[in-house]
PDB file of N, CA and C in Angstrom:
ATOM      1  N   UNK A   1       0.849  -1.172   0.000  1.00  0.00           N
ATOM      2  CA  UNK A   1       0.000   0.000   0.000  1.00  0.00           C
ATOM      3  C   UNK A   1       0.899   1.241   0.000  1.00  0.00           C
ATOM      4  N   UNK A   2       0.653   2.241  -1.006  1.00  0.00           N
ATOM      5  CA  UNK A   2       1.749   3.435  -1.113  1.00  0.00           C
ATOM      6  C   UNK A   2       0.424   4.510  -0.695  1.00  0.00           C
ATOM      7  N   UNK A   3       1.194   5.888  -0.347  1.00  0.00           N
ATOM      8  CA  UNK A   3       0.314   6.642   0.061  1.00  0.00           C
ATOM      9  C   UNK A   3       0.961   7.623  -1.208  1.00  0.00           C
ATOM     10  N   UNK A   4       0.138   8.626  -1.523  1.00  0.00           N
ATOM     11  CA  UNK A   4      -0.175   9.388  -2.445  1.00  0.00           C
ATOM     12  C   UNK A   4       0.539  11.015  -1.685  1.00  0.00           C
ATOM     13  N   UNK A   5       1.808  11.355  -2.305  1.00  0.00           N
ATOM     14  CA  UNK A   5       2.478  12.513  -1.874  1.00  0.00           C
ATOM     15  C   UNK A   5       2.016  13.731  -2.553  1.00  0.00           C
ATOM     16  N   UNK A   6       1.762  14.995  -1.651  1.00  0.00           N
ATOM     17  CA  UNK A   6       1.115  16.287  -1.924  1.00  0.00           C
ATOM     18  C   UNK A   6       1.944  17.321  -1.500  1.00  0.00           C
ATOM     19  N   UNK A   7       1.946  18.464  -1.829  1.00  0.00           N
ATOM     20  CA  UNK A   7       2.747  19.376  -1.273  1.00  0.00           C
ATOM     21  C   UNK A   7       1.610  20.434  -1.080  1.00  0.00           C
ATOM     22  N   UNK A   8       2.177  21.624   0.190  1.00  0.00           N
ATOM     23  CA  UNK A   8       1.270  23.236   0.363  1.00  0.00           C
ATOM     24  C   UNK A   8       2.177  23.775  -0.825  1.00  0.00           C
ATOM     25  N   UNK A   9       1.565  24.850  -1.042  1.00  0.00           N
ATOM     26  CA  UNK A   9       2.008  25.724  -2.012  1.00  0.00           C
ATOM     27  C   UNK A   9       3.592  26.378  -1.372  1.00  0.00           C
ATOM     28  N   UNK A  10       3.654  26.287  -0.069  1.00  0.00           N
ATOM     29  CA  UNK A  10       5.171  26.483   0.828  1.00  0.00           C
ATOM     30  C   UNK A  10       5.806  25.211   0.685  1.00  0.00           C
ATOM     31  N   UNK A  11       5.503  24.453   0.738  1.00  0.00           N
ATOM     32  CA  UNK A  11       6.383  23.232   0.168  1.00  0.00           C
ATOM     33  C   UNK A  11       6.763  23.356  -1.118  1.00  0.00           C
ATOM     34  N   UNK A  12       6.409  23.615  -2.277  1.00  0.00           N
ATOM     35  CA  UNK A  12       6.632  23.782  -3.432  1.00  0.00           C
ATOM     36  C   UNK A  12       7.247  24.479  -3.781  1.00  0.00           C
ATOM     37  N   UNK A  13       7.174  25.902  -2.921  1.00  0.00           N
ATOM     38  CA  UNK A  13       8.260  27.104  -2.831  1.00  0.00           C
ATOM     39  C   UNK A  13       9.721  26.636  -2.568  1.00  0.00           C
ATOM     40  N   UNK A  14       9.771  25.757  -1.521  1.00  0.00           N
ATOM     41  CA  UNK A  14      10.638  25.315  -0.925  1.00  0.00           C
ATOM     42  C   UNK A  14      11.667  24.306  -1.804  1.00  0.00           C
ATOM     43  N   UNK A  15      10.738  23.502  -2.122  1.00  0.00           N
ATOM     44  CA  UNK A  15      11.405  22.721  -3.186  1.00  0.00           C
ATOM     45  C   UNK A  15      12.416  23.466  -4.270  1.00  0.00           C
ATOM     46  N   UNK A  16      11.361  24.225  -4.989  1.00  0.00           N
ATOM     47  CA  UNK A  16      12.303  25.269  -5.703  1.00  0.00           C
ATOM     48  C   UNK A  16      13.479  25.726  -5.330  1.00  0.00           C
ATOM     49  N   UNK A  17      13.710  26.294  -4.097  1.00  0.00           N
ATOM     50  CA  UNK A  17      14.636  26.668  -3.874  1.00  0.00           C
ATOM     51  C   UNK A  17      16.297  25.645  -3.585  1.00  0.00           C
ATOM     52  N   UNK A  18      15.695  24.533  -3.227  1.00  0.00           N
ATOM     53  CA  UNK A  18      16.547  23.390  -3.104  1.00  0.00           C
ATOM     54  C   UNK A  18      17.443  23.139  -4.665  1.00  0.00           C
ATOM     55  N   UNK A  19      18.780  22.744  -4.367  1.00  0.00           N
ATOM     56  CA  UNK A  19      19.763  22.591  -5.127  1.00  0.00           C
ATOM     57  C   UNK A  19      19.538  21.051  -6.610  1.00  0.00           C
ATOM     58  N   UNK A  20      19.890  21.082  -7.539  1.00  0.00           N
ATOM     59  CA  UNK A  20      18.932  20.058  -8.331  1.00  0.00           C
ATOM     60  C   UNK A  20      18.966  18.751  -7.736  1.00  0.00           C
ATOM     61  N   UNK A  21      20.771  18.572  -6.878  1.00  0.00           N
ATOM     62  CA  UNK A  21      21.224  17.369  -5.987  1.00  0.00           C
ATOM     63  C   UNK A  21      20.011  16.917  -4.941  1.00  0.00           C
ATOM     64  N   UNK A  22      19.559  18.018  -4.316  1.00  0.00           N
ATOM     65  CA  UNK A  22      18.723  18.047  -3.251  1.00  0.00           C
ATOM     66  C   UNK A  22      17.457  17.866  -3.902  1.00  0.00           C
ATOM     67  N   UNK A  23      16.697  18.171  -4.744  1.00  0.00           N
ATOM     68  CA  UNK A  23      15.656  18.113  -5.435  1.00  0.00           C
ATOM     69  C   UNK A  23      15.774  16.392  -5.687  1.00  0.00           C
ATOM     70  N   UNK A  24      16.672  15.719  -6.286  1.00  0.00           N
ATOM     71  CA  UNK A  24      16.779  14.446  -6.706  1.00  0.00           C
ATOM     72  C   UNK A  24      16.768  13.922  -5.231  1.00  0.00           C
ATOM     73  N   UNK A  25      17.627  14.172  -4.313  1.00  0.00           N
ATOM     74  CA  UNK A  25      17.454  13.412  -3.050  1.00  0.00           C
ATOM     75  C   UNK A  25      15.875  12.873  -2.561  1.00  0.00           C
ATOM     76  N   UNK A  26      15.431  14.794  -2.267  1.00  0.00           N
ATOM     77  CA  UNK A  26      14.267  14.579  -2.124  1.00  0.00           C
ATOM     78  C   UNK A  26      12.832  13.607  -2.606  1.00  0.00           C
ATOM     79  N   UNK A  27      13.285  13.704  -4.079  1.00  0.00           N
ATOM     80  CA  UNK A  27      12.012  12.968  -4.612  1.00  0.00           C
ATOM     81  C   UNK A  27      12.245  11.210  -4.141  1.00  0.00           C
ATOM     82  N   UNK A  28      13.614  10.816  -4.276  1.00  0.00           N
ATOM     83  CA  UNK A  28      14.259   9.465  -3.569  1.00  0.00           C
ATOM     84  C   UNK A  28      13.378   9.134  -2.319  1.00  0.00           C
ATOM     85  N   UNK A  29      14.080   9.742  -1.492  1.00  0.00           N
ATOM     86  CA  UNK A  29      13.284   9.649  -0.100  1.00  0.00           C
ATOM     87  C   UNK A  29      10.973   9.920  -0.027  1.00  0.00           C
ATOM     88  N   UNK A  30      10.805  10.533  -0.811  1.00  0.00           N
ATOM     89  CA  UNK A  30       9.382  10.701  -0.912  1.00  0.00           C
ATOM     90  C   UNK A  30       9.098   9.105  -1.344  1.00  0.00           C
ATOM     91  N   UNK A  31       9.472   9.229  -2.343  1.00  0.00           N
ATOM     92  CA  UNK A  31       9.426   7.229  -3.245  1.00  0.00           C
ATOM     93  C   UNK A  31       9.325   6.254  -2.562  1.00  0.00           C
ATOM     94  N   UNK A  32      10.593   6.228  -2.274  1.00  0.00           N
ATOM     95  CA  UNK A  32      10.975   5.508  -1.253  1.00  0.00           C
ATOM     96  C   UNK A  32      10.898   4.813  -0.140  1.00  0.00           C
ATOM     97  N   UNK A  33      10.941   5.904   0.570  1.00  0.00           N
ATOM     98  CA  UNK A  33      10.617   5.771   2.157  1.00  0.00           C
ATOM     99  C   UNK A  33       9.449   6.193   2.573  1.00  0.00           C
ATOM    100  N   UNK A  34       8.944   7.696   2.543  1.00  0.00           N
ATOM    101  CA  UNK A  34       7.723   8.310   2.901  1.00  0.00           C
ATOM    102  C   UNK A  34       6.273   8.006   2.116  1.00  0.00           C
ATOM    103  N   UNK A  35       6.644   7.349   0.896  1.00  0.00           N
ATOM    104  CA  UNK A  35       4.903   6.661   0.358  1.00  0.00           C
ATOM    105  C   UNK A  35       5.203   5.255   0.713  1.00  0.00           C
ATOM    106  N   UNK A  36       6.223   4.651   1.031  1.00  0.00           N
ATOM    107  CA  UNK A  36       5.771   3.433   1.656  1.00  0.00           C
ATOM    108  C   UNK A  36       5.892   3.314   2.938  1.00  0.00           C
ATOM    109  N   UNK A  37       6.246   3.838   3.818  1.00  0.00           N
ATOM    110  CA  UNK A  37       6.073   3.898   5.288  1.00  0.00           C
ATOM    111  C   UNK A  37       5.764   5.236   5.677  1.00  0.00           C
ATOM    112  N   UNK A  38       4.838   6.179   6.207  1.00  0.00           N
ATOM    113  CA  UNK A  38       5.288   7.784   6.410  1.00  0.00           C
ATOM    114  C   UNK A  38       5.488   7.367   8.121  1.00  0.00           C
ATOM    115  N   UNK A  39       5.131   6.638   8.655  1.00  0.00           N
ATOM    116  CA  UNK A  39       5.573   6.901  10.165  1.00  0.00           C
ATOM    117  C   UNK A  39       6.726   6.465  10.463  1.00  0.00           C
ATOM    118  N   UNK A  40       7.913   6.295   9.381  1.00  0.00           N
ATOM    119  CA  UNK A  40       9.219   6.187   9.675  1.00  0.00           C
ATOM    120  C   UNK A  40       9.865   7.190   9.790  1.00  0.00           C
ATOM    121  N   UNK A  41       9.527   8.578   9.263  1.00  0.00           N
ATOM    122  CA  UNK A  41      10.185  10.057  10.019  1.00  0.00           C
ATOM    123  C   UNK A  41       9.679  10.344  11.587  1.00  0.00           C
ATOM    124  N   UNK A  42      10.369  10.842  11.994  1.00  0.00           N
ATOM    125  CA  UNK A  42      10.533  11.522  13.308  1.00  0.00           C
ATOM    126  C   UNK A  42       9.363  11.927  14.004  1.00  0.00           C
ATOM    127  N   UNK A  43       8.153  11.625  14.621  1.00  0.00           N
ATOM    128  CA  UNK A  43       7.412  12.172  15.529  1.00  0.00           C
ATOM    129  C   UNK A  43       7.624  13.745  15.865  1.00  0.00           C
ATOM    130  N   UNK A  44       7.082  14.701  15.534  1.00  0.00           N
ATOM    131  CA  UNK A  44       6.999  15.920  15.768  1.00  0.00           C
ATOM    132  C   UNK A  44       6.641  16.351  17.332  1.00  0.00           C
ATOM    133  N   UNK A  45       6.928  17.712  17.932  1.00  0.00           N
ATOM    134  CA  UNK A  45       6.133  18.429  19.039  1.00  0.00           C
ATOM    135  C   UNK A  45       5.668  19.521  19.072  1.00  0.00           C
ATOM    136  N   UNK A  46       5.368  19.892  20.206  1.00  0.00           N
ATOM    137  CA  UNK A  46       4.974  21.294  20.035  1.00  0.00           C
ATOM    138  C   UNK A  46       3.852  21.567  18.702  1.00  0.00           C
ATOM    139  N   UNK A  47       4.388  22.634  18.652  1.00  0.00           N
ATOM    140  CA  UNK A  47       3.624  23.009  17.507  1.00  0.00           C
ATOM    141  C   UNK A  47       3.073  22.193  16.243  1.00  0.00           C
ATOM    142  N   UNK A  48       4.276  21.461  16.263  1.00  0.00           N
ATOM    143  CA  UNK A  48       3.896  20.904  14.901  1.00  0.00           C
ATOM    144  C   UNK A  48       3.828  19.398  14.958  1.00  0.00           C
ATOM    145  N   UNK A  49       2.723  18.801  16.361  1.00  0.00           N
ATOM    146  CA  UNK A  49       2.430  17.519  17.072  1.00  0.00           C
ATOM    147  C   UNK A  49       1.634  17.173  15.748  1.00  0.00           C
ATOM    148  N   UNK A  50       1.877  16.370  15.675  1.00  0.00           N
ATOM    149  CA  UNK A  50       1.230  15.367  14.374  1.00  0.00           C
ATOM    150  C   UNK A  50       1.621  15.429  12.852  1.00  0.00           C
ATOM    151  N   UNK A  51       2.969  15.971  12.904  1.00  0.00           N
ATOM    152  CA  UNK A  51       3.286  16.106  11.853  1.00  0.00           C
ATOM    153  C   UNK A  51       4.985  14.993  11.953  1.00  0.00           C
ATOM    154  N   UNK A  52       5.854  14.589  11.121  1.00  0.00           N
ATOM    155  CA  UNK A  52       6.766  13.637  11.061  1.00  0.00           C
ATOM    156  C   UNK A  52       7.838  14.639  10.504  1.00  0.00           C
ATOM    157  N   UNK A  53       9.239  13.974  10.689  1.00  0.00           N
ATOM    158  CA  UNK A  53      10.161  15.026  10.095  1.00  0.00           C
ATOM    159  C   UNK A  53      11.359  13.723   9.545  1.00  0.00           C
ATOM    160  N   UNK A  54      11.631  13.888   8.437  1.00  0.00           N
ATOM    161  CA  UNK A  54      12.977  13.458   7.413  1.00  0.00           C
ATOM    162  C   UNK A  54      14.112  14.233   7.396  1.00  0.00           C
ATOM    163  N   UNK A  55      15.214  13.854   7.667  1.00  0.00           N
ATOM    164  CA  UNK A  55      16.243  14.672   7.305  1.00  0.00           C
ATOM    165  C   UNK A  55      16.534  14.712   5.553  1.00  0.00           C
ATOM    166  N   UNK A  56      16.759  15.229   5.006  1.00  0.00           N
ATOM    167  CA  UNK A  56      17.074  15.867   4.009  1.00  0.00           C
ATOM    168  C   UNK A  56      18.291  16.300   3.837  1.00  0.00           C
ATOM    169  N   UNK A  57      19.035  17.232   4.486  1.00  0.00           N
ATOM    170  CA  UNK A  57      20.320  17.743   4.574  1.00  0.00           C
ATOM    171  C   UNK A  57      20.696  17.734   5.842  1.00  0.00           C
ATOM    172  N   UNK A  58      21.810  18.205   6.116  1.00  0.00           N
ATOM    173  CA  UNK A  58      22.448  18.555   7.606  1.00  0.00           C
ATOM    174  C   UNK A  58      21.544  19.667   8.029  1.00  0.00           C
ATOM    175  N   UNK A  59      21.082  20.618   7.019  1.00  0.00           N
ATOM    176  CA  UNK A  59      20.100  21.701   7.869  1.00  0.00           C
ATOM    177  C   UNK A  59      18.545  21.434   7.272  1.00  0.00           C
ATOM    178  N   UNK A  60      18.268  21.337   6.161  1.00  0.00           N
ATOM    179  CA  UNK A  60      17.297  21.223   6.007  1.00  0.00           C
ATOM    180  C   UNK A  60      16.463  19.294   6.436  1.00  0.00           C
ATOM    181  N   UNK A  61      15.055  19.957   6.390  1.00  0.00           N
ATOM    182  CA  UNK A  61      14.046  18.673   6.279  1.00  0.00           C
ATOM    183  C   UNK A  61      13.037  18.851   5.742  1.00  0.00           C
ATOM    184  N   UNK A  62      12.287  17.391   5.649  1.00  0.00           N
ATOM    185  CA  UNK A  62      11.167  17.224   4.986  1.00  0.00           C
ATOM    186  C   UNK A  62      10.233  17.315   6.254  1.00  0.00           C
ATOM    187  N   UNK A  63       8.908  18.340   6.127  1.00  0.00           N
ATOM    188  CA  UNK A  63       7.922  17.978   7.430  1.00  0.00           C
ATOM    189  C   UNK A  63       7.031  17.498   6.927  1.00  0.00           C
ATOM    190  N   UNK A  64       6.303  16.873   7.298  1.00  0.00           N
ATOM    191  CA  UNK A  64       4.876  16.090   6.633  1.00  0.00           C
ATOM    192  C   UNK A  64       3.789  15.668   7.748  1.00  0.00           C
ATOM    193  N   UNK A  65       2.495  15.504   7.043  1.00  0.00           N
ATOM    194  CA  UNK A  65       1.760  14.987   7.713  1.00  0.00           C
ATOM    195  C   UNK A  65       0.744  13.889   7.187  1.00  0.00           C
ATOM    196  N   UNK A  66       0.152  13.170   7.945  1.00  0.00           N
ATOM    197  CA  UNK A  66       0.078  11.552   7.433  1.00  0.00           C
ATOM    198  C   UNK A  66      -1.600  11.865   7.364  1.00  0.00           C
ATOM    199  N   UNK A  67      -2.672  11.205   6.773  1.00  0.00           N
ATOM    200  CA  UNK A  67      -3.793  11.044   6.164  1.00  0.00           C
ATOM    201  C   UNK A  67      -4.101   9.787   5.899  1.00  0.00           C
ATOM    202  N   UNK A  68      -5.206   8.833   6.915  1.00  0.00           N
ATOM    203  CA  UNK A  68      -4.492   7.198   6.716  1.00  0.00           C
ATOM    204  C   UNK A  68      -5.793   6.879   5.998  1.00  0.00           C
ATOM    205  N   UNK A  69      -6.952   7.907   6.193  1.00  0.00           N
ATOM    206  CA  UNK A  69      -8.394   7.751   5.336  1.00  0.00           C
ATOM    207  C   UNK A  69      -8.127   7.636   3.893  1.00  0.00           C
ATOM    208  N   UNK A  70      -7.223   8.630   3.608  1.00  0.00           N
ATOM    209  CA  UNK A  70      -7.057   8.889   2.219  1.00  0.00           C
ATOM    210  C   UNK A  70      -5.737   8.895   1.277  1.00  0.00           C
ATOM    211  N   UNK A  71      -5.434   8.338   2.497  1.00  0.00           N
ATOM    212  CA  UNK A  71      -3.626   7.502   1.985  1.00  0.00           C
ATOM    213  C   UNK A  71      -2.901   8.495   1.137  1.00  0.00           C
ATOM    214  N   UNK A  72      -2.896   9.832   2.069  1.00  0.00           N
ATOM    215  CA  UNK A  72      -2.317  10.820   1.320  1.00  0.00           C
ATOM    216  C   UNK A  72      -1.394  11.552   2.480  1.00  0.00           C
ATOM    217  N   UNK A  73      -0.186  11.601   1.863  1.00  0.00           N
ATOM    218  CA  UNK A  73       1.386  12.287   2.646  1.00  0.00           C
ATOM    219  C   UNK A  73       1.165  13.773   2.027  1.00  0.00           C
ATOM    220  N   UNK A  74       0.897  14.567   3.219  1.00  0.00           N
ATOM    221  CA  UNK A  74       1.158  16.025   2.779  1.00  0.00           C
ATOM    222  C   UNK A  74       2.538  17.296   3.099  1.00  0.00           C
ATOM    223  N   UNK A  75       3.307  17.379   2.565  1.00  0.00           N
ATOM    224  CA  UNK A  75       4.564  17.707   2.632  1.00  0.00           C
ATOM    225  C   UNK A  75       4.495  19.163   2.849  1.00  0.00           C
ATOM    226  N   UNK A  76       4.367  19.584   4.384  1.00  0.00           N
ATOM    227  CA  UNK A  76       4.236  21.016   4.471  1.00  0.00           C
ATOM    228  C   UNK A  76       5.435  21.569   4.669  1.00  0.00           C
ATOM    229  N   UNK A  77       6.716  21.510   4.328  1.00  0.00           N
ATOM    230  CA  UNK A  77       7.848  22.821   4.496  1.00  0.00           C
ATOM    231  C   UNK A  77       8.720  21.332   3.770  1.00  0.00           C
ATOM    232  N   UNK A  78       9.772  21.784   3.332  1.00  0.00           N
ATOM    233  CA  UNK A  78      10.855  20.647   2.536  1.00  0.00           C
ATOM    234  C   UNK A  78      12.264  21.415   2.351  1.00  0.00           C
ATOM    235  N   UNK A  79      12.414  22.678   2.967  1.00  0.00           N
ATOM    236  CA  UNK A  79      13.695  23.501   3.611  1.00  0.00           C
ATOM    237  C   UNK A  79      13.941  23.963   4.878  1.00  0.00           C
ATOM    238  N   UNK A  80      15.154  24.416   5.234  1.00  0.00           N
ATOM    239  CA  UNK A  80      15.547  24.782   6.913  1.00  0.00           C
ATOM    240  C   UNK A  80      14.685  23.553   7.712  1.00  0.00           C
ATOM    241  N   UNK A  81      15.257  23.843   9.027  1.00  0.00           N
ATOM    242  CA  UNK A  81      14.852  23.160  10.055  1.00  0.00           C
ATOM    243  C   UNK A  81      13.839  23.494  10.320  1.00  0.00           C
ATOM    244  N   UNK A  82      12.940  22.620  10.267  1.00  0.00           N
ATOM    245  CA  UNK A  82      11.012  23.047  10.851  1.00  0.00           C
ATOM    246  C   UNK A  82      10.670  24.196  10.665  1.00  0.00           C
ATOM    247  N   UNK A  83      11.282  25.069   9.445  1.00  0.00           N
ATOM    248  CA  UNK A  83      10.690  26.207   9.111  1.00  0.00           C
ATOM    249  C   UNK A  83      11.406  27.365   9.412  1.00  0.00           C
ATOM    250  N   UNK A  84      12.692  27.244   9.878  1.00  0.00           N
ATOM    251  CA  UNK A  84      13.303  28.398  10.481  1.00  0.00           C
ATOM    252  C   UNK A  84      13.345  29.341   9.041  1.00  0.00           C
TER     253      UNK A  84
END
């Protein structure tokens, strides 16, 4: 069972800005790892409790949040650390 990856319109921004290396990483790890398992990133807090986190780079990550009705991964920020 794969889940179906989405981005916010800030995720997409984000993406853009990522290097083409990092862009290829990224889509790897979405493939990969996050449509076939998403509760293998990081448990979130605070603020952003229910959301999962991927490393990506030494500074940046992937944040996401999981949808198990509709088997859909929504990728809200995909640069800096949790949005810095």
């Amino acid at each position: 069972m794969r889940y179906t990856v989405r981005f916010t319109k800030q995720a997409a921004k984000d993406v853009k800005k990522l290097t083409p290396k990092l862009q290829v990483k990224l889509k790897e790890i979405l493939r990969n790892r996050v449509a076939v398992d998403p509760y293998s990133g990081k448990p979130l807090l605070g603020d952003l409790k229910g959301h999962y986190s991927v490393r990506l780079s030494y500074k940046d990550r992937i944040v996401y949040s999981v949808n198990d009705h509709e088997l859909i991964v929504l990728v809200v920020r995909a640069k800096t650390h949790y949005g810095e």
